[in-house]
Protein backbone atom coordinates (compact mmCIF):
# COMPACT_ATOMS: atom_id res chain seq x y z
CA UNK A 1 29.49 6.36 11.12
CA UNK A 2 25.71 7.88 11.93
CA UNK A 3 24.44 11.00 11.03
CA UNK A 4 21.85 12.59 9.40
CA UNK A 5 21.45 13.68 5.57
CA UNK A 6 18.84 15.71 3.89
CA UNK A 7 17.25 14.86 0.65
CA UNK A 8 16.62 18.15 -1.27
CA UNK A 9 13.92 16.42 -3.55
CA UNK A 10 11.77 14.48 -0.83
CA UNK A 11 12.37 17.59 1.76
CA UNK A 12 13.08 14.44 4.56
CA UNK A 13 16.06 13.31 7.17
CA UNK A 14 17.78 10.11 5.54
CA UNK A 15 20.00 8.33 8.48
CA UNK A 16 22.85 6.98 7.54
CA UNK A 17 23.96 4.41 10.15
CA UNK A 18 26.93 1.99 9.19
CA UNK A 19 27.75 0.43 11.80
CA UNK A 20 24.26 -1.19 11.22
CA UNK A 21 25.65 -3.97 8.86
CA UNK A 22 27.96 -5.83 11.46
CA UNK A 23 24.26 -5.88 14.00
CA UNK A 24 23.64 -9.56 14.84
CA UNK A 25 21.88 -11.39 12.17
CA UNK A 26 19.68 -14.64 12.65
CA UNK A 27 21.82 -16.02 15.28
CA UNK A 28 21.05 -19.58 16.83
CA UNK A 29 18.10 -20.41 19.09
CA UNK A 30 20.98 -21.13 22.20
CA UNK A 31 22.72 -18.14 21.27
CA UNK A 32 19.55 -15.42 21.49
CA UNK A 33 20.99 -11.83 22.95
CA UNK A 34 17.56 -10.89 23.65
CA UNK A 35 17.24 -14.46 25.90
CA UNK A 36 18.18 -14.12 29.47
CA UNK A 37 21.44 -14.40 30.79
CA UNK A 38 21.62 -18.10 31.94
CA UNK A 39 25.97 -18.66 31.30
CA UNK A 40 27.55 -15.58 32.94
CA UNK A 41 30.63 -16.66 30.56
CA UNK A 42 27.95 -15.71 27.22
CA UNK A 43 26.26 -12.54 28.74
CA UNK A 44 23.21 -11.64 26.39
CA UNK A 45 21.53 -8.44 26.31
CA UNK A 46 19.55 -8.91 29.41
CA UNK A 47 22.20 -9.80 32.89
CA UNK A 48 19.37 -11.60 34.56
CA UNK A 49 18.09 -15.41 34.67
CA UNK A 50 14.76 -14.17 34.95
CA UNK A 51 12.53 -11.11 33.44
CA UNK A 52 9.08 -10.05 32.62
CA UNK A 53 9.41 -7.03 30.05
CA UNK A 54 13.34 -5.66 29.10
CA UNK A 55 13.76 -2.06 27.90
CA UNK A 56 17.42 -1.49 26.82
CA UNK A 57 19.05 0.98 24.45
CA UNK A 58 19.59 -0.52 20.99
CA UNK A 59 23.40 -1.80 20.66
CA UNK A 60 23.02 -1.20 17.01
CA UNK A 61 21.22 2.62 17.15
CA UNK A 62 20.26 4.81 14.31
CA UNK A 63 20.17 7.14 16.61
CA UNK A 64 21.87 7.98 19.82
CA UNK A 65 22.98 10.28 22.47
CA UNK A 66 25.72 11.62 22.14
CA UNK A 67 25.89 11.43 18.44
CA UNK A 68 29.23 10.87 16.45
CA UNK A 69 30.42 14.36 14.33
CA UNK A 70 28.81 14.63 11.36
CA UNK A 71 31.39 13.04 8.69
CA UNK A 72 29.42 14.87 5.47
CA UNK A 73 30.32 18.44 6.39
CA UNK A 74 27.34 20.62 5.46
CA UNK A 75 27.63 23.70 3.05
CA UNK A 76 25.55 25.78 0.41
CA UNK A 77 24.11 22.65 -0.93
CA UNK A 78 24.34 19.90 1.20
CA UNK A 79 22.47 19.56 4.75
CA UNK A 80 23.51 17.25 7.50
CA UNK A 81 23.44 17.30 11.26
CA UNK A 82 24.34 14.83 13.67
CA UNK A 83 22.11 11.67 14.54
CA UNK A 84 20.98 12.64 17.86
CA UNK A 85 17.87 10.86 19.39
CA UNK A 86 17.02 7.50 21.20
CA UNK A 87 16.42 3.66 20.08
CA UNK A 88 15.51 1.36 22.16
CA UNK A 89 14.98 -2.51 22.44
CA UNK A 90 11.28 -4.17 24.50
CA UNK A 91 11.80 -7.65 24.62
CA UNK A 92 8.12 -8.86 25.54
CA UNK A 93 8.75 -12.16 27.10
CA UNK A 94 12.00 -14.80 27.96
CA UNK A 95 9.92 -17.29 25.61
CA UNK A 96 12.34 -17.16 22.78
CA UNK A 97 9.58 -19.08 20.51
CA UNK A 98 6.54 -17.10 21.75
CA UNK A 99 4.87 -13.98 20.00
CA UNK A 100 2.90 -11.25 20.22
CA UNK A 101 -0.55 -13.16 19.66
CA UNK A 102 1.03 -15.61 22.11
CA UNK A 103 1.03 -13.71 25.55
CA UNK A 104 -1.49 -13.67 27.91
CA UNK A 105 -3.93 -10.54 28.28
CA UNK A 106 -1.93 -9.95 31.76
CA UNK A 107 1.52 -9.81 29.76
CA UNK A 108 -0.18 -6.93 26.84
CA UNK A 109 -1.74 -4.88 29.61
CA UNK A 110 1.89 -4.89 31.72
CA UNK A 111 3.37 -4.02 27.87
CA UNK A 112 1.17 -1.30 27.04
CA UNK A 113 2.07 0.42 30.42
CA UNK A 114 5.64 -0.61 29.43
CA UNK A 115 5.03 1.57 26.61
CA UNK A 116 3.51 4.55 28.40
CA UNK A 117 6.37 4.43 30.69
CA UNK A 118 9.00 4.94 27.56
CA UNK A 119 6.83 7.50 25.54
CA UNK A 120 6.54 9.75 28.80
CA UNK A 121 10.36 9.77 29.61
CA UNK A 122 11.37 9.87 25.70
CA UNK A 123 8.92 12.91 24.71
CA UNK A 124 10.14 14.97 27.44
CA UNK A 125 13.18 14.50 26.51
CA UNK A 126 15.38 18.26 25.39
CA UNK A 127 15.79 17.46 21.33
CA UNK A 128 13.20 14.49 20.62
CA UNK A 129 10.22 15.65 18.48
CA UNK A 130 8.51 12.08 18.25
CA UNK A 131 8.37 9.18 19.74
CA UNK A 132 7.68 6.13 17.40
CA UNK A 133 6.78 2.78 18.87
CA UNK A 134 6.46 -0.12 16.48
CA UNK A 135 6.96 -4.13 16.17
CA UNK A 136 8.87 -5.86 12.97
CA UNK A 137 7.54 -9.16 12.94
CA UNK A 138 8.66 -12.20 10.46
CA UNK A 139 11.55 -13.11 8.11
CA UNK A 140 9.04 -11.17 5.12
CA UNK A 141 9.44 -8.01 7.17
CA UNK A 142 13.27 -8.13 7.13
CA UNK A 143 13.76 -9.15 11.08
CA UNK A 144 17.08 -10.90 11.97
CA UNK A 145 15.88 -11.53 15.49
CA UNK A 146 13.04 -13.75 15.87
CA UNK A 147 12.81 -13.26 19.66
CA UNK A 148 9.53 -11.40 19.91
CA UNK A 149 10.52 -7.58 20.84
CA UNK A 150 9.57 -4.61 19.63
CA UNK A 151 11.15 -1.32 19.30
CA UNK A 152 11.13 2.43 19.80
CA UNK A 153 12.84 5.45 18.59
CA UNK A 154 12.90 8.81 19.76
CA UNK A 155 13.74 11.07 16.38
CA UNK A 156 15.24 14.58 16.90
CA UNK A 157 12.56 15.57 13.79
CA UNK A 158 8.74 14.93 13.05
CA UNK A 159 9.09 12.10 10.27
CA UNK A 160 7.80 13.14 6.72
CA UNK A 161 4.88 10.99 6.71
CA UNK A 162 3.96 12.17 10.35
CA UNK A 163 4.09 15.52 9.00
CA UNK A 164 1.56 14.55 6.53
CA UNK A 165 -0.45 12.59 9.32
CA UNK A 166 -0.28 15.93 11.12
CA UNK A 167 -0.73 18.41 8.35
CA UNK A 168 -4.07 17.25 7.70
CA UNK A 169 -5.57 16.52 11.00
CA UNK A 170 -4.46 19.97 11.62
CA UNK A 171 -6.43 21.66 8.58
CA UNK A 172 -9.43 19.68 8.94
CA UNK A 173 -9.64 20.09 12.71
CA UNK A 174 -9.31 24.03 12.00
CA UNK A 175 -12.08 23.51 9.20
CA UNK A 176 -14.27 21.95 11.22
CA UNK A 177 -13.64 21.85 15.08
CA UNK A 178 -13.39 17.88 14.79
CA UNK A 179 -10.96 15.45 14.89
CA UNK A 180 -10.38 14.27 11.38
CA UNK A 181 -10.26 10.73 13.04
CA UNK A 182 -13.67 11.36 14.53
CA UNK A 183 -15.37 12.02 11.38
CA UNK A 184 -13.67 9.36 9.91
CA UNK A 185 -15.06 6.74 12.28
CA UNK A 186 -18.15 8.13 12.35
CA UNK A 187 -18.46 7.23 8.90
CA UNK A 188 -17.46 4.05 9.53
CA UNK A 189 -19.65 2.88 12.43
CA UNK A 190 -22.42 3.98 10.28
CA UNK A 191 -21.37 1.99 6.77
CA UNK A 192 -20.11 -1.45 9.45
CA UNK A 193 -19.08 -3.12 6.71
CA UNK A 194 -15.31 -2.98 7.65
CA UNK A 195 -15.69 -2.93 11.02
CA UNK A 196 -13.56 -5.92 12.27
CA UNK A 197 -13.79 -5.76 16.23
CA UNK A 198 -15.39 -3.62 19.07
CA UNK A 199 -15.28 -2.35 22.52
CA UNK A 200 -16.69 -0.18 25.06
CA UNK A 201 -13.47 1.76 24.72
CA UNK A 202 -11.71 1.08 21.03
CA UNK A 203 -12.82 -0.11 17.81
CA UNK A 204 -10.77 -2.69 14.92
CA UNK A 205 -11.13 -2.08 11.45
CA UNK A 206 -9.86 -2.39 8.01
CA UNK A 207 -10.46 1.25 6.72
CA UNK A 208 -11.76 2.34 3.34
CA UNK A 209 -8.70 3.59 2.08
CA UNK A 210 -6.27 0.23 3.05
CA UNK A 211 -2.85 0.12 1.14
CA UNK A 212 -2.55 -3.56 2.15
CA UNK A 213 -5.43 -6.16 1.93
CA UNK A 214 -5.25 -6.77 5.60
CA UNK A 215 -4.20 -3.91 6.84
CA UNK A 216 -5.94 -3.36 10.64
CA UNK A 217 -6.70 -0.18 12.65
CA UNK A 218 -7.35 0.06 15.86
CA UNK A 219 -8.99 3.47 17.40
CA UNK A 220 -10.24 5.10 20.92
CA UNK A 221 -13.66 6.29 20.53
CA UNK A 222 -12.72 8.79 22.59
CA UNK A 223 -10.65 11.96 21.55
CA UNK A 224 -7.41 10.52 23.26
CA UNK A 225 -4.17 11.39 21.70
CA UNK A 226 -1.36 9.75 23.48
CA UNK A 227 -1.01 6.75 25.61
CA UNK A 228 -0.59 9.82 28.57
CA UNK A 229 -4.02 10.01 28.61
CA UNK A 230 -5.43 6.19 28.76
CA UNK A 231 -6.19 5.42 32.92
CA UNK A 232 -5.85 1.77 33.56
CA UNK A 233 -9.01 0.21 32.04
CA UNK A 234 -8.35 2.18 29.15
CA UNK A 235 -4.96 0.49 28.83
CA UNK A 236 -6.22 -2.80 29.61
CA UNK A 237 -8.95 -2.32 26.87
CA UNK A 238 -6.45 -1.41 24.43
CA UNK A 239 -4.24 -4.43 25.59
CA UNK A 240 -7.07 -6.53 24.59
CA UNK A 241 -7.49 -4.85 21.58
CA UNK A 242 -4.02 -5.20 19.77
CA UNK A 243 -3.69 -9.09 21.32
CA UNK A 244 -7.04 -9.50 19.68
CA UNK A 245 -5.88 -8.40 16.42
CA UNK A 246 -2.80 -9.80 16.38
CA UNK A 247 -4.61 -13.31 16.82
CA UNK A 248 -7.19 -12.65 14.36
CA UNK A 249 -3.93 -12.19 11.86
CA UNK A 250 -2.20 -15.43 12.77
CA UNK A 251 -5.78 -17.52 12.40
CA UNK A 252 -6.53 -16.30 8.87
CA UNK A 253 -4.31 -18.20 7.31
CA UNK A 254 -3.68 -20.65 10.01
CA UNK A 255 0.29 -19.22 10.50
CA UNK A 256 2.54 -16.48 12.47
CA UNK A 257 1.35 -13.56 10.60
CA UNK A 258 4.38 -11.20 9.96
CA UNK A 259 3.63 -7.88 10.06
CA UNK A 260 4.25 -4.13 10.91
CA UNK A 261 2.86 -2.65 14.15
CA UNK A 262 3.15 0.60 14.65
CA UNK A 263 1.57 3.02 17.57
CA UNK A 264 1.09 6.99 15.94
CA UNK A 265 0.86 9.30 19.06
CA UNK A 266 1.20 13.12 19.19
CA UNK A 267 0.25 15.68 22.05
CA UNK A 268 -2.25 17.97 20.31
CA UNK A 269 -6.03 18.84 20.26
CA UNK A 270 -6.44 17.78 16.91
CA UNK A 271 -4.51 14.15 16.92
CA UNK A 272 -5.74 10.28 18.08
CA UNK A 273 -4.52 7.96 19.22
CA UNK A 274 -4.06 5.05 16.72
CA UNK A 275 -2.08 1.37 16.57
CA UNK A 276 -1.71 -0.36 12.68
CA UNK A 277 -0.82 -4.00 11.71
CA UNK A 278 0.47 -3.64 8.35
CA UNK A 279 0.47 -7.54 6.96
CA UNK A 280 2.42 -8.22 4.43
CA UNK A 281 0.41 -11.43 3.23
CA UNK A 282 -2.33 -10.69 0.50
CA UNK A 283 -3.02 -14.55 -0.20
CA UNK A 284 -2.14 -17.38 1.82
CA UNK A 285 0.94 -18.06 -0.21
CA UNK A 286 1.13 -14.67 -2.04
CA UNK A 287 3.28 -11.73 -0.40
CA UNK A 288 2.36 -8.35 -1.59
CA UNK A 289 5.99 -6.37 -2.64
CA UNK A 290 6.24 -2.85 -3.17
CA UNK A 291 7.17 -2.37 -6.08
CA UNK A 292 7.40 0.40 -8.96
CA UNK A 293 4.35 2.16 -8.17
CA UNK A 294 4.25 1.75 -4.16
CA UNK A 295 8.64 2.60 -3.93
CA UNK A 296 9.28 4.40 -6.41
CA UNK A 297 6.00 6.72 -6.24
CA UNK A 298 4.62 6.23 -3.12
CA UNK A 299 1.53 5.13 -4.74
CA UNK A 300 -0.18 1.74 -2.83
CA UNK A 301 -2.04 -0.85 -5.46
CA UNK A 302 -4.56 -2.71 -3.28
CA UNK A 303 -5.47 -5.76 -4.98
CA UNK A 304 -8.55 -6.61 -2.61
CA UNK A 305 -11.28 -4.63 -1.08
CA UNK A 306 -11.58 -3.78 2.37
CA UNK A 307 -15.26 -4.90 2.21
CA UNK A 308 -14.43 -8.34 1.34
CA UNK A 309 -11.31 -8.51 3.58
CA UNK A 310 -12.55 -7.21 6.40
CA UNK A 311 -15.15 -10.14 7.17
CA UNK A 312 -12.43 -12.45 6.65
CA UNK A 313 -11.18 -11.50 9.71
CA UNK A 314 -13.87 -10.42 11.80
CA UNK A 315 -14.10 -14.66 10.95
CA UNK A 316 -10.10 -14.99 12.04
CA UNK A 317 -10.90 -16.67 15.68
CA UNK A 318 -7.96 -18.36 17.33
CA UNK A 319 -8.75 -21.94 18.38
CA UNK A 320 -9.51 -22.51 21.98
């Protein structure tokens, strides 16, 4: 059963997707579905001996099209609508054991086309309102595939915290006749202190405002909104970028960082481009939780400062 349920007190789309509990779980490093096919008589996810990049629809969706009927039916009080929309599956590599920080430079710049590709067919899709690309990396994160992959989902509705994204890009763009991301690294370039990593064409930082202690950022410096826009060097910059970043992660402690990595995109004058690592490390053996104040109110605790974090990892450097 999948559909869609409104929450009258947050004013946001809660999914409800059963079938969700029997999707596979931590299954053994001979048994991978996101391996290739090597046994035709234990078919994985991918039919083929040999890939570069996979893109497959999730067997396990949130969302999907068609959706099932609604089972909640909706009336004065209650709102529901079917869970229409996309999710798919990018399996980066046929090295079960490799990650992220792991590929070569080549391997990023073929996935960030990878991901132009999807975002282009997905957002032009009738029904889909946003298109959100993201990684979940690492047991702390909640993954139960440890073959690196990332995923995407198409929603049929602009997420509640998008909307917020978007709500105030939108004011201060008509306030000012800037991007709200411009000013913002602006100020920035000009204070350094949290700058963490820079190009011709993108700059790494922790910003000012960080919920997590190493929380990373990574910008155009030019007004670009969606991955539509980036010609090739821009996409190879940006390649270097995020494989930067992600190495930076896994040599400050000297392990796999996990982490969330998410890519925020949206067509409009007043948006940017923008890709976040959300660590969930704030010590080399201390996890930061959300707890009462960051789940229940949606208020983030930040037990470091971005000034002292971010030099940390502008100091990160993999070994050669």
């Amino acid at each position: 059963m999948s559909e869609l349920r409104w929450h009258p007190f947050l004013q946001e789309w809660t999914i409800t997707a059963t079938h969700r509990q029997d999707r596979t779980f931590f299954p053994p490093d001979d048994f991978c579905p996101l391996c290739p096919t090597r046994d035709s008589n234990q078919p994985t996810e991918i039919p083929r001996a040999h890939f570069d990049i996979a893109v497959f629809e999730n067997r396990f969706p949130s969302l999907c099209t068609p959706p099932p009927a609604v089972e909640l039916e909706p009336n004065d009080f209650v709102m529901t609508r079917p869970s229409s929309g996309v999710c798919e599956v990018v399996v980066y590599t046929p090295e079960h054991h490799a990650t992220l920080a792991g590929l070569s430079p080549r391997k990023v710049e073929a996935l960030c086309r990878v991901w132009k590709d999807r975002y282009a067919d997905l957002i032009s899709r009738d029904g889909i309102e946003y298109v959100y690309i993201f990684e979940n990396k690492g047991k702390e994160i909640g993954v139960t595939l440890s073959h690196p992959h990332g995923q995407i989902y198409a929603y049929p509705f602009i997420p509640r915290t998008i909307q917020t994204r978007l709500e105030s890009e939108r004011m201060h763009f008509e306030k000012t006749g800037r991007q709200l991301a411009h000013d913002w690294l602006n100020f920035e370039m000009q204070d350094g202190r949290r700058i963490v990593a820079e190009s011709e064409h993108f700059i790494t930082l922790v910003p000012y405002f960080a919920r997590y202690p190493y929380e990373l950022h990574i910008l155009p410096k030019q007004p670009i909104p969606t991955l539509l826009q980036m010609n090739d060097a821009c996409l190879d910059a940006l390649a270097r970028a995020i494989l930067d970043a992600a190495q930076r992660l896994d040599a400050l402690f000297g392990f796999s960082m996990p982490y969330i990595m998410s890519l925020f995109q949206h067509p409009t004058d007043f948006t940017r481009f923008e890709v976040e690592f959300l660590p969930p490390y704030r010590t080399k053996h201390k996890l930061k939780y959300l707890a009462g104040s960051e789940a229940g109110c949606g208020v983030f605790i930040n037990d470091t400062l971005p000034e002292n974090t971010a030099p940390q990892l502008r100091g990160a450097k993999p070994s050669p």
